[in-house]
N, C-alpha and C. Protein backbone atom coordinates (compact mmCIF):
# COMPACT_ATOMS: atom_id res chain seq x y z
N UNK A 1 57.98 54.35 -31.51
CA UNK A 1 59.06 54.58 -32.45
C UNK A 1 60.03 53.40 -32.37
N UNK A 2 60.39 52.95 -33.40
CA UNK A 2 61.25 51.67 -33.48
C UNK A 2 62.26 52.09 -34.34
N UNK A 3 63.21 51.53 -34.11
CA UNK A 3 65.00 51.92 -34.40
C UNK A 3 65.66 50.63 -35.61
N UNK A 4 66.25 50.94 -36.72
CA UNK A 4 66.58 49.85 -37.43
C UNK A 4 67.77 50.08 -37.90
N UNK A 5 69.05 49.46 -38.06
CA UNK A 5 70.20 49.48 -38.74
C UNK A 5 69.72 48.82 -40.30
N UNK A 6 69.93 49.64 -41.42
CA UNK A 6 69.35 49.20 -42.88
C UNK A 6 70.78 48.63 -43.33
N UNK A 7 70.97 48.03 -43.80
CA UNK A 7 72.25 47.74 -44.89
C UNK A 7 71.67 47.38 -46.45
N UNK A 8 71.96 48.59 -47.19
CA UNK A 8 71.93 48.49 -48.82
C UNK A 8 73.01 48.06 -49.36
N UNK A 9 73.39 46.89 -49.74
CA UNK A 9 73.80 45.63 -50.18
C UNK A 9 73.61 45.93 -52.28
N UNK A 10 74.66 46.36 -52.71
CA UNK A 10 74.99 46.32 -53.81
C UNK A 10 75.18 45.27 -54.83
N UNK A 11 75.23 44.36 -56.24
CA UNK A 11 75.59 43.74 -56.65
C UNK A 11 77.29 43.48 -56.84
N UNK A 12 77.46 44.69 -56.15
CA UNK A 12 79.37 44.72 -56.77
C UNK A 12 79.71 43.84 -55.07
N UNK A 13 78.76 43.63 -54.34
CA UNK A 13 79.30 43.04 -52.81
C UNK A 13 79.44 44.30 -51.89
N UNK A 14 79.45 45.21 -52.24
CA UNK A 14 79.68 46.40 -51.79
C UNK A 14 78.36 46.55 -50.52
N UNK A 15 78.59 47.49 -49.31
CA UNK A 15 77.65 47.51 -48.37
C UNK A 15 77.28 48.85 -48.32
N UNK A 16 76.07 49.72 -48.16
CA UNK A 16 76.26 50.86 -46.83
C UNK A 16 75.37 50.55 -45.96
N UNK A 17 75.91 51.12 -44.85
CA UNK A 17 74.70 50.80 -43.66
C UNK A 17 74.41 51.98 -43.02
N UNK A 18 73.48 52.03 -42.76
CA UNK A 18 73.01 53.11 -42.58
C UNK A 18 72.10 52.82 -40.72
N UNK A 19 73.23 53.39 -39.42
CA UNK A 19 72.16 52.66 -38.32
C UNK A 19 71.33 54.00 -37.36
N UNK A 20 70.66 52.96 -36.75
CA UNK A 20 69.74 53.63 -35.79
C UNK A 20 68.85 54.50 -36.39
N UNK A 21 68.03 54.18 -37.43
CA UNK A 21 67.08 54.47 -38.18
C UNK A 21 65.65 54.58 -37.58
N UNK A 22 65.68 55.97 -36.71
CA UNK A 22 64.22 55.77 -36.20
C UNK A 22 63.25 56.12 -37.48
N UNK A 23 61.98 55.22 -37.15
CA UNK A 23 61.03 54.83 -38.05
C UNK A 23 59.58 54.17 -37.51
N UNK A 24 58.64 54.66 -37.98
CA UNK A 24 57.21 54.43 -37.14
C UNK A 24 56.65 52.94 -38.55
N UNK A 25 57.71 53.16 -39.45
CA UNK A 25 57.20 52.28 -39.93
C UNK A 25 56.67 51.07 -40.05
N UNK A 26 56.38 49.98 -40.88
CA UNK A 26 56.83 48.54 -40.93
C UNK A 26 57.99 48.39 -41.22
N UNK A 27 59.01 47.39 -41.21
CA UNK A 27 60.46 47.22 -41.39
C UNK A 27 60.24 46.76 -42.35
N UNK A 28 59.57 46.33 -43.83
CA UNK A 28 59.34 46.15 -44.53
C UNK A 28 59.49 47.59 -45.69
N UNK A 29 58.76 48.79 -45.04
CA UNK A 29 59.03 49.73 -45.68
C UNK A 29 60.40 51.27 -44.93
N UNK A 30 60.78 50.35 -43.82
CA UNK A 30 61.26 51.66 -43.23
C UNK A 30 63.10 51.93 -43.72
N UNK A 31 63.22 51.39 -44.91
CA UNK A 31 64.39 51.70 -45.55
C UNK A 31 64.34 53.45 -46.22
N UNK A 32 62.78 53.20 -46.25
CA UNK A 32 62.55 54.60 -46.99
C UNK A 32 63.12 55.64 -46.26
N UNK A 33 62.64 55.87 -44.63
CA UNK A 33 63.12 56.50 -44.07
C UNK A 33 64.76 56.69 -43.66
N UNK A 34 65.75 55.79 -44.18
CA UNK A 34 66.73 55.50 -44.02
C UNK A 34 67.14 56.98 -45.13
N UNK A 35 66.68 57.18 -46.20
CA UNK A 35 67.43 57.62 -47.56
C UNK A 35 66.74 59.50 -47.48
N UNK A 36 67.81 60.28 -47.76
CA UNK A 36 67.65 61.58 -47.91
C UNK A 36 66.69 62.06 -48.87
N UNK A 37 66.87 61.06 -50.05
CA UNK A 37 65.74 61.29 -50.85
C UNK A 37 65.91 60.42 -51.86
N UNK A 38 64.69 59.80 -52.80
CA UNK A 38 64.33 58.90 -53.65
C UNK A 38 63.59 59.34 -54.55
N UNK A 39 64.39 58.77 -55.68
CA UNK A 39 64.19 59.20 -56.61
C UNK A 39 63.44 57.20 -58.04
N UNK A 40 62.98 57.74 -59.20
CA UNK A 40 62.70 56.28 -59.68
C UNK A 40 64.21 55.46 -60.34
N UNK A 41 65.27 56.39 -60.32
CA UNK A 41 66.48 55.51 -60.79
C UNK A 41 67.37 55.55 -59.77
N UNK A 42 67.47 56.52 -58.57
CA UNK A 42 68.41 56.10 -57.72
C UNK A 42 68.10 56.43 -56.05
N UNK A 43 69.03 56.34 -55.57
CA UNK A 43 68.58 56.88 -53.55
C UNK A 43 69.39 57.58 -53.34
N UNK A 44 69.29 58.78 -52.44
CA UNK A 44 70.57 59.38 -51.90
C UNK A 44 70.39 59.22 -50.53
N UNK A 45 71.78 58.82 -49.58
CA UNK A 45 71.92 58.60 -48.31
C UNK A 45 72.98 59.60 -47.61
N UNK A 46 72.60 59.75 -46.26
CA UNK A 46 73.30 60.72 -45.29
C UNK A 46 74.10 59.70 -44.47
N UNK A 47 75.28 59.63 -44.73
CA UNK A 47 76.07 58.53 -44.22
C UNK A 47 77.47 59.61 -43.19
N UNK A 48 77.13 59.23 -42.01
CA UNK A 48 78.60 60.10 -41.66
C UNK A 48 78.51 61.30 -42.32
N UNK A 49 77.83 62.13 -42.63
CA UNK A 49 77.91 63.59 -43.15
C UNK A 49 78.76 63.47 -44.60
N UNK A 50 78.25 62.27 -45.03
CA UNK A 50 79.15 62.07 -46.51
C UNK A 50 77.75 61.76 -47.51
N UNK A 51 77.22 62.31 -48.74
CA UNK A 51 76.09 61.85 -49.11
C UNK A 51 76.74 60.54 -50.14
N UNK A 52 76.14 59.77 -50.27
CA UNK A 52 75.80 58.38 -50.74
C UNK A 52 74.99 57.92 -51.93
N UNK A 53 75.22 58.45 -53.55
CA UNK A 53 73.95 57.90 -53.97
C UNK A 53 73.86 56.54 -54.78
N UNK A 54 73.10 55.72 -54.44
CA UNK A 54 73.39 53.96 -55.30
C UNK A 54 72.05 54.19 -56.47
N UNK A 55 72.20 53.98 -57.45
CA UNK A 55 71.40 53.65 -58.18
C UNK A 55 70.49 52.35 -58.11
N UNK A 56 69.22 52.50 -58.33
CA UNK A 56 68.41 51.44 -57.86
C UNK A 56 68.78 50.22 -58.16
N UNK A 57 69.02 50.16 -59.71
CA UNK A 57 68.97 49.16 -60.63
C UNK A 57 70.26 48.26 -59.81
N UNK A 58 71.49 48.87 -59.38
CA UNK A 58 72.69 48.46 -58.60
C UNK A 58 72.62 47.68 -57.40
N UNK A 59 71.70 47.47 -56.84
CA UNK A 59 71.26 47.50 -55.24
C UNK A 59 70.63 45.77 -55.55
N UNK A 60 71.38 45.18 -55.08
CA UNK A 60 70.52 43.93 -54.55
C UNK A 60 69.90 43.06 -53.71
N UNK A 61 69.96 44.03 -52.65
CA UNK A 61 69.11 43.80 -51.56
C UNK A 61 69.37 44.78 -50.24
N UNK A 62 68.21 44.78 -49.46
CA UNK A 62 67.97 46.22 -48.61
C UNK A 62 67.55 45.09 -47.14
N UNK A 63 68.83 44.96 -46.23
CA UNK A 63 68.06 44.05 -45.03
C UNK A 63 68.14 45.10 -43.89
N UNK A 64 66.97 44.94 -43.18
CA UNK A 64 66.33 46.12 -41.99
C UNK A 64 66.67 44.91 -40.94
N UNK A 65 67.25 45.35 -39.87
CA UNK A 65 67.43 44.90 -39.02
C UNK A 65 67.15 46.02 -37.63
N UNK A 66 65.73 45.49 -36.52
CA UNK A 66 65.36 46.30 -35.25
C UNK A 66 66.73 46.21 -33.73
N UNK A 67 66.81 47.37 -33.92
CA UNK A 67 67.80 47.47 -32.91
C UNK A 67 67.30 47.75 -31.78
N UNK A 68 68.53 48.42 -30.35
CA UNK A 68 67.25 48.71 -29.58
C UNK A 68 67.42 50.69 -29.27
N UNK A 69 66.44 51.00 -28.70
CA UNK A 69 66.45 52.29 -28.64
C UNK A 69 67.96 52.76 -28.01
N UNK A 70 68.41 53.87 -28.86
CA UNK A 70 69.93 54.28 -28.39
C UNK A 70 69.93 54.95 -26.67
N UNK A 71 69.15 55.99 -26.74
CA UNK A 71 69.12 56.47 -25.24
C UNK A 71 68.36 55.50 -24.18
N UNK A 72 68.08 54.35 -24.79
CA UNK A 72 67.74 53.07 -23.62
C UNK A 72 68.88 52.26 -23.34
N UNK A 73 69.43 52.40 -24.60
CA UNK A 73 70.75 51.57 -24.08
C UNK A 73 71.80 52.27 -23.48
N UNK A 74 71.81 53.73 -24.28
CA UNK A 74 72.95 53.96 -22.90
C UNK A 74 72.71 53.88 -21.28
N UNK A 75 71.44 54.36 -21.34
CA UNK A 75 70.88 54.45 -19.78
C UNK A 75 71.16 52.80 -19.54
N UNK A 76 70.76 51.40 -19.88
CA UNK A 76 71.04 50.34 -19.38
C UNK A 76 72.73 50.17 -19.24
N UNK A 77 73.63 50.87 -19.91
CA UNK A 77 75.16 50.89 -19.44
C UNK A 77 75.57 51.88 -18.65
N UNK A 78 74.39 52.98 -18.16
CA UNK A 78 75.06 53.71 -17.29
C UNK A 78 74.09 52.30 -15.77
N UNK A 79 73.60 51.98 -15.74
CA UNK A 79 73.08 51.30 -14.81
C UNK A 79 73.86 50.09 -14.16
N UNK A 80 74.55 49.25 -15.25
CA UNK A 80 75.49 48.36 -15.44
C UNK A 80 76.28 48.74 -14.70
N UNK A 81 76.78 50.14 -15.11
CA UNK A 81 78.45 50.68 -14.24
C UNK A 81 78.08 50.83 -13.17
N UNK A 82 76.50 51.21 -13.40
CA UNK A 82 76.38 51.96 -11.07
C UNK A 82 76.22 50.74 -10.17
N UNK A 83 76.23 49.90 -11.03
CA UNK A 83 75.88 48.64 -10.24
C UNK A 83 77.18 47.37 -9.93
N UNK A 84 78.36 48.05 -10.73
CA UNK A 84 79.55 47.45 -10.47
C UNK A 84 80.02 48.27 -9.47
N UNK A 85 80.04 49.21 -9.72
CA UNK A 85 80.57 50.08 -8.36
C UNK A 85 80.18 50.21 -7.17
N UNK A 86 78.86 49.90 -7.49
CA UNK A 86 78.13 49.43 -5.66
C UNK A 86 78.63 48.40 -5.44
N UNK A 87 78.57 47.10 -5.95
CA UNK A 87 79.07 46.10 -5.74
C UNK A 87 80.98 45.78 -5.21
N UNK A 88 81.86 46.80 -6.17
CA UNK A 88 82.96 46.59 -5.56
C UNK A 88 83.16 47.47 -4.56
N UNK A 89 82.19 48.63 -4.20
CA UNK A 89 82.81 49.25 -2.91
C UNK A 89 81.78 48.52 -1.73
N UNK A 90 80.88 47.62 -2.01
CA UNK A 90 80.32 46.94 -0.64
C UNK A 90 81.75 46.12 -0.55
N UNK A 91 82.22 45.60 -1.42
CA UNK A 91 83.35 44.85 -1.10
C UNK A 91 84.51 45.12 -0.66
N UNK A 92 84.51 46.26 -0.13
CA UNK A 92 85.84 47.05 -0.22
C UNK A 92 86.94 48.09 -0.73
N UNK A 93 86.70 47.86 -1.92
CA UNK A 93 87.50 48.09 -3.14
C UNK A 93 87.23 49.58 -3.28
């Protein structure tokens, strides 16, 4: 399973992003999985518990960007901290 932050990129300059998009996809197609549902003239998105819908024709570009797994990264910042704290109480502190 691979994780992607999508940003649907509007013609008005306008953004939504939509992150941590798990997806078995290709990142080529895993915007799909980003959108609540699709339709042939528009998308609807689950943004913050706010729905989102852009019309296709509006949308000028869809960039997928692979992030990294969320419960890997917290676990690598809970590791980070256990490892400052060993470190400042060998020191004393």
């Amino acid at each position: 399973m691979n994780y992607y932050d999508i940003t649907f990129h509007g013609i008005s300059g306008r953004s939504v992003i939509k992150r941590t998009v798990p997806s078995e996809k290709d990142p080529y197609e895993a915007w799909q999985d980003a959108c609540a549902q699709i339709t042939d003239e528009e998308i609807r998105l689950l943004v913050n518990d706010t729905y989102v819908t852009m019309r296709r024709s509006l949308i000028a570009r869809i960039d997928v960007e692979r992030v990294t797994d969320p419960l890997e990264e917290a676990q690598n910042r809970k590791d980070e901290l256990r490892n400052v704290i060993n470190t400042l109480s060998n020191m004393g502190f």
